[in-house]
PDB file of N, CA and C in Angstrom:
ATOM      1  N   UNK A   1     114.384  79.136  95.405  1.00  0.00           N
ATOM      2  CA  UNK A   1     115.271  78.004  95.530  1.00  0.00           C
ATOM      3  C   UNK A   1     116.693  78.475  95.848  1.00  0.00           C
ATOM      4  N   UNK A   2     116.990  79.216  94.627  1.00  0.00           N
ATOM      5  CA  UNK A   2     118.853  79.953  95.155  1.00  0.00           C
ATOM      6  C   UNK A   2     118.849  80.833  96.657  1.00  0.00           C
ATOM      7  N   UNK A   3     117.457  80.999  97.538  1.00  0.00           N
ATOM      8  CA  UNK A   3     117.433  81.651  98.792  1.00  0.00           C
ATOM      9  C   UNK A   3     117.783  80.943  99.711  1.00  0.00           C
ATOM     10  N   UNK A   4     116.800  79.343  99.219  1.00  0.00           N
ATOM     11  CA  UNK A   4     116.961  78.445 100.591  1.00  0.00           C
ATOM     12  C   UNK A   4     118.889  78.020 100.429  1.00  0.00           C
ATOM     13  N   UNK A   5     119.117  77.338  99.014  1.00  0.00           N
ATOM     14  CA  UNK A   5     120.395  76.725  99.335  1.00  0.00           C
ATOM     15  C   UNK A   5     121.183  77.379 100.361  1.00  0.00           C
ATOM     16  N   UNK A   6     120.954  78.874  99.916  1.00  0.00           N
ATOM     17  CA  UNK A   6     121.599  80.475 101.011  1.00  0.00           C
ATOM     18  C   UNK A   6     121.593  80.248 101.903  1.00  0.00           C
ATOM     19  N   UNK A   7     120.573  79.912 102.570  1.00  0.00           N
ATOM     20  CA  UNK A   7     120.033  79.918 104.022  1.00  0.00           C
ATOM     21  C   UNK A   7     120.549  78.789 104.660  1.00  0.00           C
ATOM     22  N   UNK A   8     120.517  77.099 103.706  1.00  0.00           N
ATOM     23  CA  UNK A   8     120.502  76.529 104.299  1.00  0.00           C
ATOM     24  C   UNK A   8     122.012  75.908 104.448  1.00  0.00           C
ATOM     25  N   UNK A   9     122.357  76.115 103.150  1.00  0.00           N
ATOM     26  CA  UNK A   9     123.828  75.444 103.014  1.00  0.00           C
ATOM     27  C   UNK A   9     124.833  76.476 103.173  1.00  0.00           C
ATOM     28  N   UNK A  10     124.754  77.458 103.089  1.00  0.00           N
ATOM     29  CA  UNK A  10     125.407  78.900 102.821  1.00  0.00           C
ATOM     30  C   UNK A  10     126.199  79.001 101.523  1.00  0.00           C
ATOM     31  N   UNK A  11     125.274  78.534 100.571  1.00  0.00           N
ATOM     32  CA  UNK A  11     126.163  78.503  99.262  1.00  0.00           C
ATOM     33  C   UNK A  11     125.166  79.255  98.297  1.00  0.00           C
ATOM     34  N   UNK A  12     126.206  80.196  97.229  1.00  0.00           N
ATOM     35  CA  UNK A  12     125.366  80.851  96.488  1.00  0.00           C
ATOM     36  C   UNK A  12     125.252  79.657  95.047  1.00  0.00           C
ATOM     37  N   UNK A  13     124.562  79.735  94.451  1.00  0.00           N
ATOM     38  CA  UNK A  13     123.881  78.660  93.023  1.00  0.00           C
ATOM     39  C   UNK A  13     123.478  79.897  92.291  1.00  0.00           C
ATOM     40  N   UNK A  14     123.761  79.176  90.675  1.00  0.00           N
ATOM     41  CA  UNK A  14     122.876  80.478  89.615  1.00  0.00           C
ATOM     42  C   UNK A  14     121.358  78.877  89.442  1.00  0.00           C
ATOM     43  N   UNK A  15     121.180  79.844  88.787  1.00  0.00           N
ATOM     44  CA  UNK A  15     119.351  79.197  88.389  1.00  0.00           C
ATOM     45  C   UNK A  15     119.908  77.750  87.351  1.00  0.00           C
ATOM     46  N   UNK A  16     121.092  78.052  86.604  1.00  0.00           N
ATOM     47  CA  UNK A  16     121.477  76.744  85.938  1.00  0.00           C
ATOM     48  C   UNK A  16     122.246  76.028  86.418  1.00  0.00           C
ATOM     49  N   UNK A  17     122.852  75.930  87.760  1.00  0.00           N
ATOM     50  CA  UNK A  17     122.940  75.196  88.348  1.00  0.00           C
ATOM     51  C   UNK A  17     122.167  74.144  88.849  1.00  0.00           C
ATOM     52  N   UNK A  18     121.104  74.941  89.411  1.00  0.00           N
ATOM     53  CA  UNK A  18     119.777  74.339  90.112  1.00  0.00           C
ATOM     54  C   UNK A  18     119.646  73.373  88.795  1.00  0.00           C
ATOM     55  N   UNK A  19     118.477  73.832  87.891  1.00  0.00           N
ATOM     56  CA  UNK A  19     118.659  73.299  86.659  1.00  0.00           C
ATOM     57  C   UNK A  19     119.034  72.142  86.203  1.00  0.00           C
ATOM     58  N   UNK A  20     120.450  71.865  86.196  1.00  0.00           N
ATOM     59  CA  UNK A  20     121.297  70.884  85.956  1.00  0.00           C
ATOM     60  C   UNK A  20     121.025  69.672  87.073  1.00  0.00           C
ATOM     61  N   UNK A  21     121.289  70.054  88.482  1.00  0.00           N
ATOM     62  CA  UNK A  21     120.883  69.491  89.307  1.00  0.00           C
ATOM     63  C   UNK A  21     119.672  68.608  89.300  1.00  0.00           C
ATOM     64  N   UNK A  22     118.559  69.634  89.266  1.00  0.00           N
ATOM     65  CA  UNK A  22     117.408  68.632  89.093  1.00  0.00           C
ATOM     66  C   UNK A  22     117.351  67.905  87.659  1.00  0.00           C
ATOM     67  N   UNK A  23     117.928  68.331  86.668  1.00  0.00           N
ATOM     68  CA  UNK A  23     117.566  67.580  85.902  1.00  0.00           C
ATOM     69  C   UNK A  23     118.315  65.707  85.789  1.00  0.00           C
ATOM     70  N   UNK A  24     119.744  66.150  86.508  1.00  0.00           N
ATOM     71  CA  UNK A  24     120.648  64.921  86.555  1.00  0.00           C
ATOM     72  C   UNK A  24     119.755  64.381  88.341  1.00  0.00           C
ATOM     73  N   UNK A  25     118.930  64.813  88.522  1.00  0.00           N
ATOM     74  CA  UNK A  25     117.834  63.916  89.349  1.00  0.00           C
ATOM     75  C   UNK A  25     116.422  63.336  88.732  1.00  0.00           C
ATOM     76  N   UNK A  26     116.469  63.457  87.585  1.00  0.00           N
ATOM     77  CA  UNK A  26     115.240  63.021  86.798  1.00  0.00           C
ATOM     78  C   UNK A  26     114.450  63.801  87.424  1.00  0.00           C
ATOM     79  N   UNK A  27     114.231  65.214  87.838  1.00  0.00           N
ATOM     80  CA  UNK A  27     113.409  65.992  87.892  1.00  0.00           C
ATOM     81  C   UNK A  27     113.118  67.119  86.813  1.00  0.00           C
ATOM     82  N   UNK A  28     111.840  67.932  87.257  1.00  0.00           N
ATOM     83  CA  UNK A  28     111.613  69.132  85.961  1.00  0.00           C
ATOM     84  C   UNK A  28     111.671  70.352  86.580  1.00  0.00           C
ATOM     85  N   UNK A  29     111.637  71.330  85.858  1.00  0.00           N
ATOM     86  CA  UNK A  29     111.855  73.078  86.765  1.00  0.00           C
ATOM     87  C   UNK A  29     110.658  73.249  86.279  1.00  0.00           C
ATOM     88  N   UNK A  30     109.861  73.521  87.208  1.00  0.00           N
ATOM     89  CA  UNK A  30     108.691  74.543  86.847  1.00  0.00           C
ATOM     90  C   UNK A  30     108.732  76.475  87.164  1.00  0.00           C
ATOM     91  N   UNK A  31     108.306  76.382  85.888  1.00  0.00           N
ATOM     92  CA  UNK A  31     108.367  78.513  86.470  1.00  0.00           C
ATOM     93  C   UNK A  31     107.134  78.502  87.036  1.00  0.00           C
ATOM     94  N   UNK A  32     107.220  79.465  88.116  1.00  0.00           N
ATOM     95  CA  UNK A  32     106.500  80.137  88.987  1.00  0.00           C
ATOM     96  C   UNK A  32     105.281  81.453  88.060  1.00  0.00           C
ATOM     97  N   UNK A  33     104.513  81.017  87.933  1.00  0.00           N
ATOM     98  CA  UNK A  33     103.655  82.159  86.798  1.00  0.00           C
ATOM     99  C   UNK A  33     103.207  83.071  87.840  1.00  0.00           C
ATOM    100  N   UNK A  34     103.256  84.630  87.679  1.00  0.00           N
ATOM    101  CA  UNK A  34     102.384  85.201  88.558  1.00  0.00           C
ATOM    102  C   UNK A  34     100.803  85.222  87.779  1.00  0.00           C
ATOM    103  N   UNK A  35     100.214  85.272  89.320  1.00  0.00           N
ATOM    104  CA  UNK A  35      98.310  85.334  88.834  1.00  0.00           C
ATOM    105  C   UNK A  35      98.129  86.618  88.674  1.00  0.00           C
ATOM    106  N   UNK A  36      96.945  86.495  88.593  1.00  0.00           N
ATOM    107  CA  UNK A  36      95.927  88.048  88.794  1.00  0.00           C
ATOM    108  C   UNK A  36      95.015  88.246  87.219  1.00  0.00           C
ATOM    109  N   UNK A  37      94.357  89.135  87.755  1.00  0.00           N
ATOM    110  CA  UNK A  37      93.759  89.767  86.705  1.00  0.00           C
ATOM    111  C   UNK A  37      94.317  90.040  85.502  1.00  0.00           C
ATOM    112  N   UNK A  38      93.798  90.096  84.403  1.00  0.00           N
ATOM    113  CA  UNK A  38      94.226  90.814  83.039  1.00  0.00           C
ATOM    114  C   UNK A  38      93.049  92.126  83.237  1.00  0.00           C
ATOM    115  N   UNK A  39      93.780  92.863  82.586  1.00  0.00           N
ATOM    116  CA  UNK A  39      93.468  94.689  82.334  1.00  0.00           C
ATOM    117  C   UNK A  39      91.683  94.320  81.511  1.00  0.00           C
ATOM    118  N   UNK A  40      90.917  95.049  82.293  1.00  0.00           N
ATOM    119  CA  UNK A  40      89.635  94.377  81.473  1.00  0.00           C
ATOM    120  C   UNK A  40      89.451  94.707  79.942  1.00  0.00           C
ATOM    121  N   UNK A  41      89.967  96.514  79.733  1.00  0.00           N
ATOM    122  CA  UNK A  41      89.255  96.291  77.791  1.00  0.00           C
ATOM    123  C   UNK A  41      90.018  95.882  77.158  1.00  0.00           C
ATOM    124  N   UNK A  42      91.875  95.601  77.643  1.00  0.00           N
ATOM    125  CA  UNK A  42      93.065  94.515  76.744  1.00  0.00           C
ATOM    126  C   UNK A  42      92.481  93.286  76.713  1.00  0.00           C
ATOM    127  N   UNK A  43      91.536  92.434  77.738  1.00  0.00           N
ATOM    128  CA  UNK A  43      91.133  91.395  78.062  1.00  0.00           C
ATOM    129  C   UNK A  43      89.853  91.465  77.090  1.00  0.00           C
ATOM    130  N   UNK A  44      88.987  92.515  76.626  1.00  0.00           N
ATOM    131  CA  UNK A  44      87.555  92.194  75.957  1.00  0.00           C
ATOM    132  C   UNK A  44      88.582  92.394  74.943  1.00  0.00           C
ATOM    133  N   UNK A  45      89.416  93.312  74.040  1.00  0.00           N
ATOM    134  CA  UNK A  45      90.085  93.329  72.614  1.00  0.00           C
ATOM    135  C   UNK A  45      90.528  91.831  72.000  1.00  0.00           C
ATOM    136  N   UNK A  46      91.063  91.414  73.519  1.00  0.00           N
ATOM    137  CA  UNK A  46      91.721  89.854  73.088  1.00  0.00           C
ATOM    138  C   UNK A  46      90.910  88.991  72.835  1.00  0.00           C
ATOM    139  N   UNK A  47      89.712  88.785  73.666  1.00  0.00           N
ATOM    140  CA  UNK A  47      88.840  88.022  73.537  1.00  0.00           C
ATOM    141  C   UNK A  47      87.984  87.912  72.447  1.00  0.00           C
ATOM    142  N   UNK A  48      88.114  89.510  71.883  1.00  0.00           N
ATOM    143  CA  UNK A  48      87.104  89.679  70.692  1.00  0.00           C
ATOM    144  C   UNK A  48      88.541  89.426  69.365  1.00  0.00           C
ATOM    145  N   UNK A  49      89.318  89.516  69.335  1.00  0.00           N
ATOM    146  CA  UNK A  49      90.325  88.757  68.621  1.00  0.00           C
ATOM    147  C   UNK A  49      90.027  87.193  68.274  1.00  0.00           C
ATOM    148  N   UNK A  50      90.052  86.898  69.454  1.00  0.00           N
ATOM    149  CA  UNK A  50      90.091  85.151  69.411  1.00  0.00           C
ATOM    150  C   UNK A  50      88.986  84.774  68.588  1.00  0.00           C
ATOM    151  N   UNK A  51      87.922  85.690  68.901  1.00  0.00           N
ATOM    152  CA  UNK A  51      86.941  84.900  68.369  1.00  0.00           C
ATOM    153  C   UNK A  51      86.585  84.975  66.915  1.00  0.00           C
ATOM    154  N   UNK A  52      87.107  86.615  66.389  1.00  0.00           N
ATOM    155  CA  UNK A  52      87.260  86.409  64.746  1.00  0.00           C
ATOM    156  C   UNK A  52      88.285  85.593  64.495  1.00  0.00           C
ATOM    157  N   UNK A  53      89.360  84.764  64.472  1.00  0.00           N
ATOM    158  CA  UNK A  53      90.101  83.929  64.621  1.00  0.00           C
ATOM    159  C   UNK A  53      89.327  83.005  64.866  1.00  0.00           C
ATOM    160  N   UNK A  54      88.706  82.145  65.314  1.00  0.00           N
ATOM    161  CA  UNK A  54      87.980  81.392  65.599  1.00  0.00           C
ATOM    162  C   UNK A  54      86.826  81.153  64.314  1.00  0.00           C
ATOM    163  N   UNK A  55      86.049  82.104  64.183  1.00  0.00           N
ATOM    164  CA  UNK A  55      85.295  81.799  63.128  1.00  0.00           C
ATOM    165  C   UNK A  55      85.311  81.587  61.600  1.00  0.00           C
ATOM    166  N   UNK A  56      86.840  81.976  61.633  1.00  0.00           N
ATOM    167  CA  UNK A  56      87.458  82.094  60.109  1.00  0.00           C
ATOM    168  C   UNK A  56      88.158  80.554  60.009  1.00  0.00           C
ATOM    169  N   UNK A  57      87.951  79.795  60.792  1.00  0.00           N
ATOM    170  CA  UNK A  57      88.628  78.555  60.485  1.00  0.00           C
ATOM    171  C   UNK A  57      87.645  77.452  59.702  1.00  0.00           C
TER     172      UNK A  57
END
């Protein structure tokens, strides 16, 4: 978002600017999550976490 204003308006913005902006537009900020994989045996530890957690309830 602070690239395009760059590009388009030639004005630099911090992120709470933006922010403010959309929000005094009745809009919301969504963060951008990166995807991908989780690490597979951090991913079986966690999973096997959850699930003693799970059964103790």
């Amino acid at each position: 978002m602070k690239e395009k204003a760059k590009q388009n308006w030639n004005v630099s913005v911090s992120k709470d600017t933006i922010k403010r902006i959309l929000k005094n537009e009745n809009m919301s900020w969504i963060r951008k999550r990166v995807g991908g994989e989780p690490e597979p045996t951090e991913y079986q530890e966690k999973k096997q976490e959850f699930k003693v957690k799970r059964t103790r309830r």
